[in-house]
C-alpha atoms as a PDB file:
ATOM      1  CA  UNK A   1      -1.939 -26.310 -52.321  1.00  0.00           C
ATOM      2  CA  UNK A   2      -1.753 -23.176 -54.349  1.00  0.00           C
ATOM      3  CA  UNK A   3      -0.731 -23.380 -57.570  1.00  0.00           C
ATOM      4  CA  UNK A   4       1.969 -20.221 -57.206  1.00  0.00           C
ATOM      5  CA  UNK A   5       3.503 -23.020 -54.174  1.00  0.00           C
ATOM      6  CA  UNK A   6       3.230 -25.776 -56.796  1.00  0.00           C
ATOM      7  CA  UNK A   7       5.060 -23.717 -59.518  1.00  0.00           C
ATOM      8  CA  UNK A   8       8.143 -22.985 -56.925  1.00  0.00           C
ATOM      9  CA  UNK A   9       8.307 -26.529 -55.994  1.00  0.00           C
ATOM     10  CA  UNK A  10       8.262 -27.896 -59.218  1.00  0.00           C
ATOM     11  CA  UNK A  11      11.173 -24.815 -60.204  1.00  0.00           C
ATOM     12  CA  UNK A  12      13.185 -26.050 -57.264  1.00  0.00           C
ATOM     13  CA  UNK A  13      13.313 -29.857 -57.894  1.00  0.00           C
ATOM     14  CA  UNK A  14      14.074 -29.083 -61.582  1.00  0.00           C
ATOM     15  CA  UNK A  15      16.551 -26.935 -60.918  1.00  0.00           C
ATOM     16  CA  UNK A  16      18.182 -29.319 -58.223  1.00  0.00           C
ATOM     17  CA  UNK A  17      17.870 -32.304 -60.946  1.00  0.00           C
ATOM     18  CA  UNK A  18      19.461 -30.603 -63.537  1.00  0.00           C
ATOM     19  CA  UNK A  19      22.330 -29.575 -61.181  1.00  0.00           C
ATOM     20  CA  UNK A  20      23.217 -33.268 -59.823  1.00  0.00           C
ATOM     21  CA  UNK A  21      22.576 -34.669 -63.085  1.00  0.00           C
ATOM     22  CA  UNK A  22      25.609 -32.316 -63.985  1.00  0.00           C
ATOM     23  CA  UNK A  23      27.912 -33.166 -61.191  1.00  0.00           C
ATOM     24  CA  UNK A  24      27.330 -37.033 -62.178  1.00  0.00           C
ATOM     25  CA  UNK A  25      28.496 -35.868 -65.675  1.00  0.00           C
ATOM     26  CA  UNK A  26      31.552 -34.737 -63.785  1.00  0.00           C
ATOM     27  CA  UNK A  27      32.129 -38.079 -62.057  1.00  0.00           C
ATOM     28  CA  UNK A  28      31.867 -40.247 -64.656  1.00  0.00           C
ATOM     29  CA  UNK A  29      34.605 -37.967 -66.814  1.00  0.00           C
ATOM     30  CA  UNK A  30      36.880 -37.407 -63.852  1.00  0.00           C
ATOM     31  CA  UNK A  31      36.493 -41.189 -62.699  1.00  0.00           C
ATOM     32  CA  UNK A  32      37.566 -42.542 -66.342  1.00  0.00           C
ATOM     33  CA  UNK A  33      40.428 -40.200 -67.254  1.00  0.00           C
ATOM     34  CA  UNK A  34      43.942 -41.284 -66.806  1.00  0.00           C
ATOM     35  CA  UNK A  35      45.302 -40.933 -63.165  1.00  0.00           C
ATOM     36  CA  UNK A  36      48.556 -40.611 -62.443  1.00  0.00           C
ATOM     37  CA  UNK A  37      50.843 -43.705 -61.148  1.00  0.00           C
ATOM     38  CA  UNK A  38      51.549 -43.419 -57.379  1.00  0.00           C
ATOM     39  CA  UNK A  39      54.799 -45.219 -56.440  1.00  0.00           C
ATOM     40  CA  UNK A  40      54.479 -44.303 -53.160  1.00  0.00           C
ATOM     41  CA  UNK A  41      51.324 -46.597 -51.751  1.00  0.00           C
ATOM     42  CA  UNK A  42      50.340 -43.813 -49.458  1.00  0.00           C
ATOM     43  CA  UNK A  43      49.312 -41.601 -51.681  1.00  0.00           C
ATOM     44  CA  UNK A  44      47.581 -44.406 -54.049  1.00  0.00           C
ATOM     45  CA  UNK A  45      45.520 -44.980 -50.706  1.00  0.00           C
ATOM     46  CA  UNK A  46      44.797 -41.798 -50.457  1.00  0.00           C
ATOM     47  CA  UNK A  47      43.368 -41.732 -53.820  1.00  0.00           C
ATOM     48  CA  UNK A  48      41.555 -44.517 -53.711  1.00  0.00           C
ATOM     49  CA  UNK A  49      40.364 -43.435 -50.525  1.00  0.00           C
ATOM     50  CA  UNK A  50      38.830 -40.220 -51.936  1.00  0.00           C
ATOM     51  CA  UNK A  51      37.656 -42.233 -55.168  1.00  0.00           C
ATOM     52  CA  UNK A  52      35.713 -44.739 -52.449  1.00  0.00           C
ATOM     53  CA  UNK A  53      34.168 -41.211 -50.511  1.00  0.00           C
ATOM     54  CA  UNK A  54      32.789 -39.653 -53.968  1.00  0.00           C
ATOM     55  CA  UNK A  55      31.682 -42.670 -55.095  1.00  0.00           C
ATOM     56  CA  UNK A  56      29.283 -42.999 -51.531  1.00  0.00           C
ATOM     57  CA  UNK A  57      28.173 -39.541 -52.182  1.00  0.00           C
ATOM     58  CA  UNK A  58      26.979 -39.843 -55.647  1.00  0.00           C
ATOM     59  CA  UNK A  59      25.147 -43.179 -54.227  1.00  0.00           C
ATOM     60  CA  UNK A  60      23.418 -41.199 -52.046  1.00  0.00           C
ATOM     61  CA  UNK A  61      22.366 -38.398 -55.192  1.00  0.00           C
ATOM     62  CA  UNK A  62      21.381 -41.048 -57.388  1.00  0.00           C
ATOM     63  CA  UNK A  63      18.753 -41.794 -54.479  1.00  0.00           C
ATOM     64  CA  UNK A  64      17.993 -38.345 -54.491  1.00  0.00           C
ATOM     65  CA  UNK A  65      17.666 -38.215 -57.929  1.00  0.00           C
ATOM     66  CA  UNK A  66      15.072 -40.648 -57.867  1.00  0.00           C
ATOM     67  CA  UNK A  67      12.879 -39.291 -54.892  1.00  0.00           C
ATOM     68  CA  UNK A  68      13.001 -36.153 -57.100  1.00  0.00           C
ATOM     69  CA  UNK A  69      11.618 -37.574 -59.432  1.00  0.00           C
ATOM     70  CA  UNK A  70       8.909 -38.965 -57.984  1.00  0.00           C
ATOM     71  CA  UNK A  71       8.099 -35.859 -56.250  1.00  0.00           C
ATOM     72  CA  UNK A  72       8.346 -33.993 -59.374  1.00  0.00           C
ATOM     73  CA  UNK A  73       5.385 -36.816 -61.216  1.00  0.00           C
ATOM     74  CA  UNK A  74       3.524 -35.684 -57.686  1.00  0.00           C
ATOM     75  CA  UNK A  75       3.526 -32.385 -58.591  1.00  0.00           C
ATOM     76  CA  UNK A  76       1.813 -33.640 -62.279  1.00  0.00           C
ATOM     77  CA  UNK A  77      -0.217 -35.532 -61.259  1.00  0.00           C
ATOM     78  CA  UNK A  78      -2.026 -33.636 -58.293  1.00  0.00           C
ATOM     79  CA  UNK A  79      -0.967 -35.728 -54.980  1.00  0.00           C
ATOM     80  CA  UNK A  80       2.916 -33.445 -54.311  1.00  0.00           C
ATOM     81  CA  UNK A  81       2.061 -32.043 -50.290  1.00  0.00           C
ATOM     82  CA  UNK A  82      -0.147 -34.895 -49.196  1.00  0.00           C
ATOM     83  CA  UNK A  83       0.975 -37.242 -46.832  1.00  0.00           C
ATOM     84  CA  UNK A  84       0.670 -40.975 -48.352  1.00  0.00           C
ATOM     85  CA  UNK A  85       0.222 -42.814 -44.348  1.00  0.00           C
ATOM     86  CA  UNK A  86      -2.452 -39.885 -43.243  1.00  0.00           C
ATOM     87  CA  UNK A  87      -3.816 -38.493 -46.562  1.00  0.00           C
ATOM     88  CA  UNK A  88      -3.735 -34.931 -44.497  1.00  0.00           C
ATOM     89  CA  UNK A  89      -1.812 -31.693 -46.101  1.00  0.00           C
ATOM     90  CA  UNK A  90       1.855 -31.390 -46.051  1.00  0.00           C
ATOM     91  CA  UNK A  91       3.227 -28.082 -44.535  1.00  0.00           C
ATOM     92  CA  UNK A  92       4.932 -25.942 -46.217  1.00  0.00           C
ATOM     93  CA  UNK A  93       7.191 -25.663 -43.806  1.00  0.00           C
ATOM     94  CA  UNK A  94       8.340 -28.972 -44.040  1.00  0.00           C
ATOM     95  CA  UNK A  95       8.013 -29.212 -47.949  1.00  0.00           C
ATOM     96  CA  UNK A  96      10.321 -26.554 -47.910  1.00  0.00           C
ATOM     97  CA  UNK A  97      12.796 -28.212 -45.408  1.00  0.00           C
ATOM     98  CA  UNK A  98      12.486 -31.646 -47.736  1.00  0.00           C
ATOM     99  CA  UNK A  99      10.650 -31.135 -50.426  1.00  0.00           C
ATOM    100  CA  UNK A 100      11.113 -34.553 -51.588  1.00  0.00           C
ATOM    101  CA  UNK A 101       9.043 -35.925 -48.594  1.00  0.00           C
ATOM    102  CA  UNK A 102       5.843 -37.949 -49.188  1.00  0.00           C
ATOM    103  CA  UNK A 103       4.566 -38.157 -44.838  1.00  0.00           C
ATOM    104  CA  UNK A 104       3.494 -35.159 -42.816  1.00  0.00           C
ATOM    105  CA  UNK A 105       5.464 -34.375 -39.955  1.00  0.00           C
ATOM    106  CA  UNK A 106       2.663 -36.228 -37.112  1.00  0.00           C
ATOM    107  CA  UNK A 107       3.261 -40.119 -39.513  1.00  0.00           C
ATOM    108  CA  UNK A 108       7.219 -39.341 -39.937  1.00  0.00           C
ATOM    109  CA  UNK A 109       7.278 -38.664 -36.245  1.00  0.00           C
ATOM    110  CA  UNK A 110       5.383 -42.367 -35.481  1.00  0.00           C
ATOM    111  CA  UNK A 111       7.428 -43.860 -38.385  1.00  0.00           C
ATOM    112  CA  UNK A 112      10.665 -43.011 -36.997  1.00  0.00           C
ATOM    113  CA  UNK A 113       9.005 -43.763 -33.045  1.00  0.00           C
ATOM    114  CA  UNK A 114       8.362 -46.611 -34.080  1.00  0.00           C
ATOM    115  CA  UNK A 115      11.894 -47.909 -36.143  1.00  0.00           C
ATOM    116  CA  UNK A 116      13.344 -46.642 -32.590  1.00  0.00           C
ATOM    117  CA  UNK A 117      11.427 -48.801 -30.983  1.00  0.00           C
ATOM    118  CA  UNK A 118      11.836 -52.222 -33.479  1.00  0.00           C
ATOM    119  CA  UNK A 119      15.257 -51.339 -33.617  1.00  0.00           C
ATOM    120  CA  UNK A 120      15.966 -50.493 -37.054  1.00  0.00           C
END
């Protein structure tokens, strides 16, 4: 991989990190400050409803965070756009669609093939 592709990947996670490292910030300080007392328990359901939907989503960043990353120590240390099952070249193409990805598109195809066919 080119080092000019290597220098927009590694811009792109960074800049992704830094930017759901801030909305966790806002989570945290929104989650702890003093909520209002609902009389009515509609509306506390409601609330805790939304407080139960955030919380998934910032499950699912803190994963995120993490495949970041590892794709970002990729990009240091040399192995960021080749496939870990196949050892072949990443495309572009799909680095760009998930640059976070660690298979090439053939061993993602047979991975999920075959988790159809196990059932998982």
């Amino acid at each position: 991989m080119k080092q000019k592709d290597l220098d927009y990947f590694k811009k792109y996670l960074n800049d992704l990190l830094n930017e759901l490292l801030n909305q966790v910030d806002d989570t945290v300080s929104g989650m702890t400050a003093v909520k209002e007392n609902f009389p009515d328990p509609t509306d506390r359901a409601s609330l805790e409803s939304d407080r139960n939907f955030m919380l998934r989503i910032r499950d699912r960043e803190s994963k995120l965070i993490k495949k970041i990353k590892l794709a970002l120590d990729r990009i240091e240390n040399g192995s960021f756009g080749i496939c870990e099952s196949c050892g072949g070249e990443i495309s572009i193409k799909r680095l760009k669609a998930r640059p976070v990805t660690t298979l090439c598109i053939e061993c993602k195809t047979k991975e999920e093939a075959l988790e159809k066919a196990l059932g998982l």
